[in-house]
PDB file of N, CA and C in Angstrom:
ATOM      1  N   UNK A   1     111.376  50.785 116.981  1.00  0.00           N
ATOM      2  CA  UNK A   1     112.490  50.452 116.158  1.00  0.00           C
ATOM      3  C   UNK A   1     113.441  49.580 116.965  1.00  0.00           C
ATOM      4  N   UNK A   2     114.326  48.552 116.336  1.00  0.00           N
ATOM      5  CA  UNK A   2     115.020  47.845 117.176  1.00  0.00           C
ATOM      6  C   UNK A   2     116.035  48.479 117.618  1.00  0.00           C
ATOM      7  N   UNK A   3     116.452  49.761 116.957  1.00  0.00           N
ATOM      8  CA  UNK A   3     117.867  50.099 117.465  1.00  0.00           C
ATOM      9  C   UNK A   3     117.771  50.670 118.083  1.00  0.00           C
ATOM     10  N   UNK A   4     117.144  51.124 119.036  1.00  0.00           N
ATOM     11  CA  UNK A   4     116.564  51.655 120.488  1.00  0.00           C
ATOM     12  C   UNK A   4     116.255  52.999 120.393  1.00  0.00           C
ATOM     13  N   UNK A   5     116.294  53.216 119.091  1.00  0.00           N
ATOM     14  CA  UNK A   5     116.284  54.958 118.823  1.00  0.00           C
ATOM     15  C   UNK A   5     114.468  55.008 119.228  1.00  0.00           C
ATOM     16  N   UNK A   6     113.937  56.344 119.854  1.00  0.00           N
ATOM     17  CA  UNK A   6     112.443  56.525 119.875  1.00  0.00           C
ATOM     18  C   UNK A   6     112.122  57.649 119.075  1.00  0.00           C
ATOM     19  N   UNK A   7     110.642  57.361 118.228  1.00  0.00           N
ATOM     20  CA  UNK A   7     110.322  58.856 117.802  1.00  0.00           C
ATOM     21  C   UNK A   7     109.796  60.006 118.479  1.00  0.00           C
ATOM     22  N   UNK A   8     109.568  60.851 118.668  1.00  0.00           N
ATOM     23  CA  UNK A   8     108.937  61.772 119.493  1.00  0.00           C
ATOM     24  C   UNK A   8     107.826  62.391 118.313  1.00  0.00           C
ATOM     25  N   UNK A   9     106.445  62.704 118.682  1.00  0.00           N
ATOM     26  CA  UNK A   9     105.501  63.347 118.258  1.00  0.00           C
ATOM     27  C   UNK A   9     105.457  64.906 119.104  1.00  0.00           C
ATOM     28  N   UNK A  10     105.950  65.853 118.095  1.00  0.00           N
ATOM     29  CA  UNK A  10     105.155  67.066 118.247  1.00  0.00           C
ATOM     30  C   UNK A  10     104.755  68.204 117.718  1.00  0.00           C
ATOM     31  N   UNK A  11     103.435  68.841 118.452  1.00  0.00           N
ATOM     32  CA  UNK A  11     102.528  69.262 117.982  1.00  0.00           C
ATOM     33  C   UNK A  11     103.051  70.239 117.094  1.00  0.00           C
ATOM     34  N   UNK A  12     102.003  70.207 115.621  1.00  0.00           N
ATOM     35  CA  UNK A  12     102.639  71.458 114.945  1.00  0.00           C
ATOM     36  C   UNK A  12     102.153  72.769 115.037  1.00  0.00           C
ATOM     37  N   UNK A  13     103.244  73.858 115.364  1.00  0.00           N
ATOM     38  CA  UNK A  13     102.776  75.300 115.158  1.00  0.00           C
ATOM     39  C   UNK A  13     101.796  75.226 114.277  1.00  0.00           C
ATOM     40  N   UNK A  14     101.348  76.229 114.946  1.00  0.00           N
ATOM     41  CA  UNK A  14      99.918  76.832 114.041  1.00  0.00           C
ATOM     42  C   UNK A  14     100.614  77.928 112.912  1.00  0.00           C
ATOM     43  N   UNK A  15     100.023  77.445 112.095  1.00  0.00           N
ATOM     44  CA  UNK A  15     101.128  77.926 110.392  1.00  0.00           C
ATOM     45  C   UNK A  15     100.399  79.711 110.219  1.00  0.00           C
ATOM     46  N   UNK A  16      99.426  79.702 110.860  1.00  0.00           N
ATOM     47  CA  UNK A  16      98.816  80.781 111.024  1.00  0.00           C
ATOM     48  C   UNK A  16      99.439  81.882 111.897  1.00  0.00           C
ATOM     49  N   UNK A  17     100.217  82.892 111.790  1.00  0.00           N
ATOM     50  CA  UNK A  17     100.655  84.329 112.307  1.00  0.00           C
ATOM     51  C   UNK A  17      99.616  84.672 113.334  1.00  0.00           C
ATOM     52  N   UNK A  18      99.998  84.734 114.121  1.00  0.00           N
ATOM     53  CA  UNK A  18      98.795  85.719 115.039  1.00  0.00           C
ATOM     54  C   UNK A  18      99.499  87.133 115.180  1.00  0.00           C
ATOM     55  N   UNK A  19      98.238  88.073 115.307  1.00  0.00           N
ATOM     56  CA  UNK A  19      98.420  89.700 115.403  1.00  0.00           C
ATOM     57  C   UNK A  19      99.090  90.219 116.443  1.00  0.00           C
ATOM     58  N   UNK A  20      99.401  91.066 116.841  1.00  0.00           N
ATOM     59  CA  UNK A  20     100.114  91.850 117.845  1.00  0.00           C
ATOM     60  C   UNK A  20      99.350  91.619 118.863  1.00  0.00           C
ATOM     61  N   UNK A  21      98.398  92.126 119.016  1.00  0.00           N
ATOM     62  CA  UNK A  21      97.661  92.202 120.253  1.00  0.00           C
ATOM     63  C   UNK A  21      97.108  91.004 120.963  1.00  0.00           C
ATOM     64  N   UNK A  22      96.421  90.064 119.842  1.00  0.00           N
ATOM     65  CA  UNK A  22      95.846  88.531 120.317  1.00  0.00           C
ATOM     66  C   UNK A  22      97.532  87.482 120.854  1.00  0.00           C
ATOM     67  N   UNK A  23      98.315  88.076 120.645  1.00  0.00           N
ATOM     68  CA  UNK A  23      99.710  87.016 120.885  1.00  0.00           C
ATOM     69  C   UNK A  23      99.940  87.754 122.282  1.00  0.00           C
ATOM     70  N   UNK A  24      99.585  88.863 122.432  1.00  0.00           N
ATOM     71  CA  UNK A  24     100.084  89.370 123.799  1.00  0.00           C
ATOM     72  C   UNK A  24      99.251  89.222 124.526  1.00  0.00           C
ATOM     73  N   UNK A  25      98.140  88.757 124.207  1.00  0.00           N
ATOM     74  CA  UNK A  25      96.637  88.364 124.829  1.00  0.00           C
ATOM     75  C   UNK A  25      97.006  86.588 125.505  1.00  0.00           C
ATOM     76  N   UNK A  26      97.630  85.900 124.359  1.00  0.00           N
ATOM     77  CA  UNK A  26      97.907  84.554 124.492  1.00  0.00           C
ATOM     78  C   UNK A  26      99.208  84.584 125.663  1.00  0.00           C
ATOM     79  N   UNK A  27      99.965  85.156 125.416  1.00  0.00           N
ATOM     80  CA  UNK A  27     101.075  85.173 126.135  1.00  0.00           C
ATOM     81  C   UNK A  27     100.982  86.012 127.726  1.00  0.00           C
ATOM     82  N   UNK A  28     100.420  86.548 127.915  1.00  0.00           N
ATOM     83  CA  UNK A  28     100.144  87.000 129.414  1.00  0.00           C
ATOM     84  C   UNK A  28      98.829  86.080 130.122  1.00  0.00           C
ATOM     85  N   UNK A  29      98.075  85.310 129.205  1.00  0.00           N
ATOM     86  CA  UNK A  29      97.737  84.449 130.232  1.00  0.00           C
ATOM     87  C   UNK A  29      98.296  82.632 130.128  1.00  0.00           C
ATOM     88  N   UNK A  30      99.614  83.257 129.425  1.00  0.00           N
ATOM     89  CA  UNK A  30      99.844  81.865 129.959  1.00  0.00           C
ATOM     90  C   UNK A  30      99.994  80.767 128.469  1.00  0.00           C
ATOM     91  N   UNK A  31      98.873  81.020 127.538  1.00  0.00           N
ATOM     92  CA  UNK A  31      98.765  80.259 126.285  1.00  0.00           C
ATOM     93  C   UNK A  31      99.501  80.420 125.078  1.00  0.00           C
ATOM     94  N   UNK A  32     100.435  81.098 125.445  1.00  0.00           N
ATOM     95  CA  UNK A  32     101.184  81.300 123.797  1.00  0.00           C
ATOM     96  C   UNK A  32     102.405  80.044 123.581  1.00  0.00           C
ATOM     97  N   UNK A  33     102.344  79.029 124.040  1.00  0.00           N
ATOM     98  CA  UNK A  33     103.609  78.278 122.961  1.00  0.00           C
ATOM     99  C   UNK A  33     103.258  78.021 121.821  1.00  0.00           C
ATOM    100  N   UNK A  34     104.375  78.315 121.101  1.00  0.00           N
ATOM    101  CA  UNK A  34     104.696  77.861 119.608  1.00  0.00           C
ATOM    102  C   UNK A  34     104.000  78.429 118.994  1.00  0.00           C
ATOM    103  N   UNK A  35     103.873  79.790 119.096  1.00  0.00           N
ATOM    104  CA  UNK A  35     102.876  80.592 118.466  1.00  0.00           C
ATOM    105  C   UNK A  35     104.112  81.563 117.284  1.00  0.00           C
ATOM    106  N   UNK A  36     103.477  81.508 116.289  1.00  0.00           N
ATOM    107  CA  UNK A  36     104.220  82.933 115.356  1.00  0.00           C
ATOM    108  C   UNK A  36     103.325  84.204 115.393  1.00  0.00           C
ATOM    109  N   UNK A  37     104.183  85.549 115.317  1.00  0.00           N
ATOM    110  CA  UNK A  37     103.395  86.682 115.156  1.00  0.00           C
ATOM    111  C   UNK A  37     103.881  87.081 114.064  1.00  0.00           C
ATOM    112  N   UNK A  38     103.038  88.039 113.066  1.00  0.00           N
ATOM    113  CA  UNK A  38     102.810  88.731 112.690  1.00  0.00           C
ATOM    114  C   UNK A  38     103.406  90.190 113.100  1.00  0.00           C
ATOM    115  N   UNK A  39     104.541  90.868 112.929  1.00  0.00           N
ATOM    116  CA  UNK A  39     105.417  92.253 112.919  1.00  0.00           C
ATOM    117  C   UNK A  39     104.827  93.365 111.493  1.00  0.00           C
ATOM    118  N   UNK A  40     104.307  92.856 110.629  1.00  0.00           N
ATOM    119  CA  UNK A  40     103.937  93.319 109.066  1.00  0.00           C
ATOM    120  C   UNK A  40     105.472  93.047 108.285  1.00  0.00           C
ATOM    121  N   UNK A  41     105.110  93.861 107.321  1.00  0.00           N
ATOM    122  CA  UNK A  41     106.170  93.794 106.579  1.00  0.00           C
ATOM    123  C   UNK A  41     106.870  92.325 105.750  1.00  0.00           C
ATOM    124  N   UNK A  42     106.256  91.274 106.341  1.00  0.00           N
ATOM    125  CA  UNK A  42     107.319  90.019 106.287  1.00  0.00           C
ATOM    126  C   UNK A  42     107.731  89.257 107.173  1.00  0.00           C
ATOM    127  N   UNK A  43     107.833  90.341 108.435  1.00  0.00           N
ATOM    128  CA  UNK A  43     108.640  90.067 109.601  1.00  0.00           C
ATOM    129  C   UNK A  43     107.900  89.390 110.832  1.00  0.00           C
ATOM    130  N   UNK A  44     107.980  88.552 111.216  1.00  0.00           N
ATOM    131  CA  UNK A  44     107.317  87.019 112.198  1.00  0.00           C
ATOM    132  C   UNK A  44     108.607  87.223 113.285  1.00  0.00           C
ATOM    133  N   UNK A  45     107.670  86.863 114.252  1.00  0.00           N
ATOM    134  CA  UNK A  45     108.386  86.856 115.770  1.00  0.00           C
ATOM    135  C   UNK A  45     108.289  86.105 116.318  1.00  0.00           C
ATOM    136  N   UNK A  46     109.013  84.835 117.226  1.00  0.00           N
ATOM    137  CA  UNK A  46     108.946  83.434 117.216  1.00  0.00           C
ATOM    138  C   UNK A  46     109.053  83.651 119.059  1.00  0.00           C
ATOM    139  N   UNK A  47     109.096  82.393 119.776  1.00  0.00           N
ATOM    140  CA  UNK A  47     109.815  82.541 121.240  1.00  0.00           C
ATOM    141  C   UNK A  47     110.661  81.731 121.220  1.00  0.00           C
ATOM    142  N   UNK A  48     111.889  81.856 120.108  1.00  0.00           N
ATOM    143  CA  UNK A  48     112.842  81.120 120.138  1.00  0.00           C
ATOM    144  C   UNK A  48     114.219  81.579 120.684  1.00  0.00           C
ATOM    145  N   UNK A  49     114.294  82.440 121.643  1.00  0.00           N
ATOM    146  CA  UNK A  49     115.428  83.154 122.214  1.00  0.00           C
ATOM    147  C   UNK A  49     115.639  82.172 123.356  1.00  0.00           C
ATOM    148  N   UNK A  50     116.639  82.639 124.324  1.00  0.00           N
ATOM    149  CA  UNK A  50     117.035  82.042 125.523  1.00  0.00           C
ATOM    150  C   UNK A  50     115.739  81.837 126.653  1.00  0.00           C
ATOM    151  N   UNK A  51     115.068  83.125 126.379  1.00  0.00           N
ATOM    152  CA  UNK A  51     114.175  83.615 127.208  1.00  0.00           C
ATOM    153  C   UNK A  51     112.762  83.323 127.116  1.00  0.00           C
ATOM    154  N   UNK A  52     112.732  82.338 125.678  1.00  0.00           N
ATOM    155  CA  UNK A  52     111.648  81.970 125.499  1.00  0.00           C
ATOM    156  C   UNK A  52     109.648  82.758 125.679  1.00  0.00           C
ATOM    157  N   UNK A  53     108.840  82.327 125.882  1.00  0.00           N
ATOM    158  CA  UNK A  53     107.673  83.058 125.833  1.00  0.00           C
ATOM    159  C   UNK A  53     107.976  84.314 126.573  1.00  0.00           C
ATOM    160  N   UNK A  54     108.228  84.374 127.410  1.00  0.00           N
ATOM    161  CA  UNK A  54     108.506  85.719 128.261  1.00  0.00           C
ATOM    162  C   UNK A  54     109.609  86.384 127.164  1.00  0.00           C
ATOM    163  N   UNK A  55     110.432  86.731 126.967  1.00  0.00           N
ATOM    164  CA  UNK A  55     111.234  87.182 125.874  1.00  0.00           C
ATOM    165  C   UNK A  55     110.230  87.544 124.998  1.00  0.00           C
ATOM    166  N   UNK A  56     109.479  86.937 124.706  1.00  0.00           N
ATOM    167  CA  UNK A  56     108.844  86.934 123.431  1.00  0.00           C
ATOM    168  C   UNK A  56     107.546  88.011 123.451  1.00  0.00           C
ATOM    169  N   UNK A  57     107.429  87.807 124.859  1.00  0.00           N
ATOM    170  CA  UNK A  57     106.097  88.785 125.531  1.00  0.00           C
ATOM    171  C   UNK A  57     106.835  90.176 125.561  1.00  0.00           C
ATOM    172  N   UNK A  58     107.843  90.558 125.982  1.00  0.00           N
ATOM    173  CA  UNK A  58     108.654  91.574 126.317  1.00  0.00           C
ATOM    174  C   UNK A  58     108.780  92.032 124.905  1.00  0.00           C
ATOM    175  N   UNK A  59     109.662  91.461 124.158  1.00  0.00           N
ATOM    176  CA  UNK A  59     109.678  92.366 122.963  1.00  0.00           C
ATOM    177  C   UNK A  59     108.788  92.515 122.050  1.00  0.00           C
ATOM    178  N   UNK A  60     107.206  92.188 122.098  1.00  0.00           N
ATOM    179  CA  UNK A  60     106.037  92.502 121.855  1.00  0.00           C
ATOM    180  C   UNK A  60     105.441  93.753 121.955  1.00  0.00           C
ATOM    181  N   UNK A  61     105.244  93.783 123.518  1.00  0.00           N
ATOM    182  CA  UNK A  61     105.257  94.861 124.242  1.00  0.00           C
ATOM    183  C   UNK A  61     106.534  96.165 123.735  1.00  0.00           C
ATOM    184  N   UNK A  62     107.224  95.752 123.057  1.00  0.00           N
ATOM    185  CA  UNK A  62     107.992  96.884 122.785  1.00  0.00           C
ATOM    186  C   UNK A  62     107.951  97.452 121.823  1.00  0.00           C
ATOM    187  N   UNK A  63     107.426  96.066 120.755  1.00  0.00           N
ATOM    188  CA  UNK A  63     107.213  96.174 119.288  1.00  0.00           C
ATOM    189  C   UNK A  63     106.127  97.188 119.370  1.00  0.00           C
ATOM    190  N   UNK A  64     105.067  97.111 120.003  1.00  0.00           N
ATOM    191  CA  UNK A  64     103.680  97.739 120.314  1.00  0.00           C
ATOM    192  C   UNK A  64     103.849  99.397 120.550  1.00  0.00           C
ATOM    193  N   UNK A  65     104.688  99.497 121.995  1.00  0.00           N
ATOM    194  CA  UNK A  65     104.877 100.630 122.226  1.00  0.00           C
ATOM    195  C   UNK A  65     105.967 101.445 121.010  1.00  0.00           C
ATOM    196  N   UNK A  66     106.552 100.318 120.835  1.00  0.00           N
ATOM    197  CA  UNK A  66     107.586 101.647 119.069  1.00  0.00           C
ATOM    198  C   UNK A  66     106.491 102.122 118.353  1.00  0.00           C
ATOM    199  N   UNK A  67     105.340 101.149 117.922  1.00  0.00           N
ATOM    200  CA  UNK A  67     104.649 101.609 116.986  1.00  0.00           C
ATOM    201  C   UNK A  67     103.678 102.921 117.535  1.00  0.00           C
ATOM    202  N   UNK A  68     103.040 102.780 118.749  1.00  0.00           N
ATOM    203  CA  UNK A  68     102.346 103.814 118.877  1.00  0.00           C
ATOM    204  C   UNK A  68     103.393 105.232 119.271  1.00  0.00           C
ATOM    205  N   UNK A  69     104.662 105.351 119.570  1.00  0.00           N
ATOM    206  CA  UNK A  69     105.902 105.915 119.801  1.00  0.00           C
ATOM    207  C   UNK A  69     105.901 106.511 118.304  1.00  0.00           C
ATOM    208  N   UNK A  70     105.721 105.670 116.786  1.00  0.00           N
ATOM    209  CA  UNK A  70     106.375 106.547 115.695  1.00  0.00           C
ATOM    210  C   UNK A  70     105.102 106.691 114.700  1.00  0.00           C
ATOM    211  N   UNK A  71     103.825 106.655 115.619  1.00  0.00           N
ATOM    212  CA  UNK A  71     102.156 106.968 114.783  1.00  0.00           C
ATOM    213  C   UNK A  71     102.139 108.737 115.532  1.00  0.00           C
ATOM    214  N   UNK A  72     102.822 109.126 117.025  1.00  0.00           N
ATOM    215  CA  UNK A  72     102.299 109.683 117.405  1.00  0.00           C
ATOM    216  C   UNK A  72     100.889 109.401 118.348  1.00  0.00           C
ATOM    217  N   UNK A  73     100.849 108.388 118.670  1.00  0.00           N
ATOM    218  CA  UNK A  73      99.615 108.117 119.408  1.00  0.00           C
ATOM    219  C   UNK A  73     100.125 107.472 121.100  1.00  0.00           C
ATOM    220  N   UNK A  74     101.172 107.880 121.212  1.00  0.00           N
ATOM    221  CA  UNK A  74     101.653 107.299 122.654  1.00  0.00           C
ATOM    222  C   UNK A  74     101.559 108.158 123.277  1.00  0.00           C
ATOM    223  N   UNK A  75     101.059 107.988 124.416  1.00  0.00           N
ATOM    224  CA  UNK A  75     100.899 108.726 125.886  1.00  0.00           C
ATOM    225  C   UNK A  75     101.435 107.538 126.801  1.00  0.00           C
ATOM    226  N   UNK A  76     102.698 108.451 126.738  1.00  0.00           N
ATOM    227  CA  UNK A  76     103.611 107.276 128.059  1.00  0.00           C
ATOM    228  C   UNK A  76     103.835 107.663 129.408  1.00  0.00           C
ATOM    229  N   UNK A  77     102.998 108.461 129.824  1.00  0.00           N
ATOM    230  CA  UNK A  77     102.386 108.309 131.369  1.00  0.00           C
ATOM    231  C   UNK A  77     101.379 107.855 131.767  1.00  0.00           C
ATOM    232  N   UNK A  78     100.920 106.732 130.764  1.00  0.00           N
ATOM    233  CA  UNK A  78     100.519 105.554 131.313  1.00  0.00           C
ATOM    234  C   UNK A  78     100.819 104.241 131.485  1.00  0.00           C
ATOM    235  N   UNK A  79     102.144 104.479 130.991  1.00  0.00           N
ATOM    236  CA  UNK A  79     103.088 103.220 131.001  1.00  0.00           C
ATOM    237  C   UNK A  79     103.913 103.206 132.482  1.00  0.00           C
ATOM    238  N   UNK A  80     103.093 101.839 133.012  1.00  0.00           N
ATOM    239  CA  UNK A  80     103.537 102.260 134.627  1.00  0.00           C
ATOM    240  C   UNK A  80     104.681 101.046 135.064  1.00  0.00           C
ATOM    241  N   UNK A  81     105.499 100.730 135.934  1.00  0.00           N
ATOM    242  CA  UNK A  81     106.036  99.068 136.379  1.00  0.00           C
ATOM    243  C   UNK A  81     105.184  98.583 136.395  1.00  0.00           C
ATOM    244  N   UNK A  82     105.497  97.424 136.250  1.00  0.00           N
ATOM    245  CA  UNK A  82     104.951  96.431 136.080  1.00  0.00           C
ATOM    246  C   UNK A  82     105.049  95.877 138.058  1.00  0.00           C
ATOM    247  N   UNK A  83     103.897  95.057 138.638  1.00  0.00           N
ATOM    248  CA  UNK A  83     103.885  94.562 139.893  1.00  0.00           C
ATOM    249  C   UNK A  83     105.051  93.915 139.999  1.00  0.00           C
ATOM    250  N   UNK A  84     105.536  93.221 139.254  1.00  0.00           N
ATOM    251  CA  UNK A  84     106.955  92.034 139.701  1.00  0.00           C
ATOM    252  C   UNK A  84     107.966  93.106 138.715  1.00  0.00           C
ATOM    253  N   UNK A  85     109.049  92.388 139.245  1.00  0.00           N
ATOM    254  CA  UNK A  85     110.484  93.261 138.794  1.00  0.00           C
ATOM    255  C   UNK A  85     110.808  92.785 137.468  1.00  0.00           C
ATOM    256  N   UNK A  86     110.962  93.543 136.314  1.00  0.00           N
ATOM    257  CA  UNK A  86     111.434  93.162 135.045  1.00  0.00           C
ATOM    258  C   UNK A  86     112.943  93.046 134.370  1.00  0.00           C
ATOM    259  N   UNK A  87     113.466  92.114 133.950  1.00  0.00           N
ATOM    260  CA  UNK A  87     114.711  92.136 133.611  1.00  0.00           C
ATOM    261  C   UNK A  87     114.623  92.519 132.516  1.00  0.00           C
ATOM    262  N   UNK A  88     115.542  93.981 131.930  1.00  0.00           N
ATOM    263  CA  UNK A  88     115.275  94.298 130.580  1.00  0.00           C
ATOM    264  C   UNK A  88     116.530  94.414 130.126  1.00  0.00           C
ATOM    265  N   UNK A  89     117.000  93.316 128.810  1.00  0.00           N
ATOM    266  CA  UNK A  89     118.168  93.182 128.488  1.00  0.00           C
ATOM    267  C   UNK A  89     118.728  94.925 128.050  1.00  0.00           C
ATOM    268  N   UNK A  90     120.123  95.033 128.055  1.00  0.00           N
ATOM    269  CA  UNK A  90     120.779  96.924 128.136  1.00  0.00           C
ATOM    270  C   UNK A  90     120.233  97.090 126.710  1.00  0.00           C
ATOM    271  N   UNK A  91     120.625  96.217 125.427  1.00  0.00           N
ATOM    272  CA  UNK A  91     119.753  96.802 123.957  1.00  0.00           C
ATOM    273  C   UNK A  91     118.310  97.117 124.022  1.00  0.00           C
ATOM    274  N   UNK A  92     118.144  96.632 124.732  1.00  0.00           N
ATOM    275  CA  UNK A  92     116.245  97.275 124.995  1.00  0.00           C
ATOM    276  C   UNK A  92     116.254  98.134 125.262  1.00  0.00           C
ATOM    277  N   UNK A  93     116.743  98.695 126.797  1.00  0.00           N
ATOM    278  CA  UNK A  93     116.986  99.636 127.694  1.00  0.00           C
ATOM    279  C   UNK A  93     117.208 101.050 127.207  1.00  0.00           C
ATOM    280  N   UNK A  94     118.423 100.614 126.023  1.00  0.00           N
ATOM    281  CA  UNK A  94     119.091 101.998 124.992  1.00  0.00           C
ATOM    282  C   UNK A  94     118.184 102.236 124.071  1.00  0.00           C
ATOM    283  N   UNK A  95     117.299 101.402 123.373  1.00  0.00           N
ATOM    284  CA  UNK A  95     116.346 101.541 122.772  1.00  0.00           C
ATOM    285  C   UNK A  95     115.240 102.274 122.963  1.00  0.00           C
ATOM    286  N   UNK A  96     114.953 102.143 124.513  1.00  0.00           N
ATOM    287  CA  UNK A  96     113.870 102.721 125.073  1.00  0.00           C
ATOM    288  C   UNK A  96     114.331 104.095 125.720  1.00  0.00           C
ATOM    289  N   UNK A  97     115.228 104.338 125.816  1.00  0.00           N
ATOM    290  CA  UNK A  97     115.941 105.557 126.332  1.00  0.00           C
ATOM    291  C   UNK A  97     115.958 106.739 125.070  1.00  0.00           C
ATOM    292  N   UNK A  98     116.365 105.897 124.281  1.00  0.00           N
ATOM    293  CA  UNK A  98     116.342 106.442 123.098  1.00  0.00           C
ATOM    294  C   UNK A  98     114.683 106.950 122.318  1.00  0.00           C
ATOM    295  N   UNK A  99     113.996 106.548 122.934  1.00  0.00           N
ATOM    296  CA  UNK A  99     112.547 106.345 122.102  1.00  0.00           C
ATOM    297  C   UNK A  99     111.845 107.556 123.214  1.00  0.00           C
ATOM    298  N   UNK A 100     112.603 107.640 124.084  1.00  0.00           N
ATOM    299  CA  UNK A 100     111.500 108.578 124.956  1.00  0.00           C
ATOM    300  C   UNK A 100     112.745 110.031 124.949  1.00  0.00           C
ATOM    301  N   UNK A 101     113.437 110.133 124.488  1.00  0.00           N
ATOM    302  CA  UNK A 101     113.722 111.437 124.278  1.00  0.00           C
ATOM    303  C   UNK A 101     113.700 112.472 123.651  1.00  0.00           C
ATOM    304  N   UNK A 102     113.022 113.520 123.434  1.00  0.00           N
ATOM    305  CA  UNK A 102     112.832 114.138 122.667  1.00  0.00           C
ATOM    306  C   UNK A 102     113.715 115.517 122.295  1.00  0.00           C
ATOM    307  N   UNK A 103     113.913 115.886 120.657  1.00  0.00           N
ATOM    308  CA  UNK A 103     114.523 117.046 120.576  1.00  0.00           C
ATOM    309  C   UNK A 103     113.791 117.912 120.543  1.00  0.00           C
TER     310      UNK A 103
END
C-alpha cells in the first residue's frame, strides 16, 4: 500500500476446541499456541491472560484436578511439586486450599 501501512498474515486458530487432556498434552510439550479448549458446558479456555500458554497450562491442570476433586476420584497424594518452582496466583492458592479441606 502506498501509505506505508503493512498487512500482517496470521495463522488462524484452529476453530476446533481441543479436550482437556490433548491441550495439556499440547501445552507441556511446548505445542499449544492459539489453541481453544473445551471446559463442557459452553465454556472454552483460551491463553489469553498475561501469562499466556503457561497460565493456560496451570489453570488446566486445575480445571482437571477440580473435576476429579468433585467425581470423587482424586487421590491427591499423588499430586507431587513440580521439579521447577511454580508461581501460583493467591485466587488459585484459596481455591486449592479450599478444595483439599475436608469437613
Amino acid at each position: 500500500m502506498s501509505g506505508g501501512s503493512t498487512m500482517r498474515a496470521h495463522p488462524a486458530p484452529d476453530p476446533r476446541p481441543l479436550g482437556l487432556d490433548e491441550a495439556i498434552r499440547l501445552l507441556e510439550s511446548g505445542q499449544g499456541q492459539d489453541i481453544s479448549v473445551d471446559l463442557g458446558e459452553g465454556r472454552l479456555a483460551r491463553a489469553d491472560s498475561a501469562r499466556g500458554s503457561e497460565g493456560l497450562l496451570q489453570r488446566l491442570r486445575g480445571h482437571k484436578m477440580m473435576l476429579a476433586l468433585a467425581s470423587g476420584a482424586a487421590d491427591l497424594s499423588r499430586f507431587s511439586i513440580a521439579p521447577r518452582s511454580l508461581t501460583i496466583a493467591p485466587g488459585v492458592q484459596e481455591i486449592l486450599d479450599a478444595a483439599t479441606q475436608r469437613d
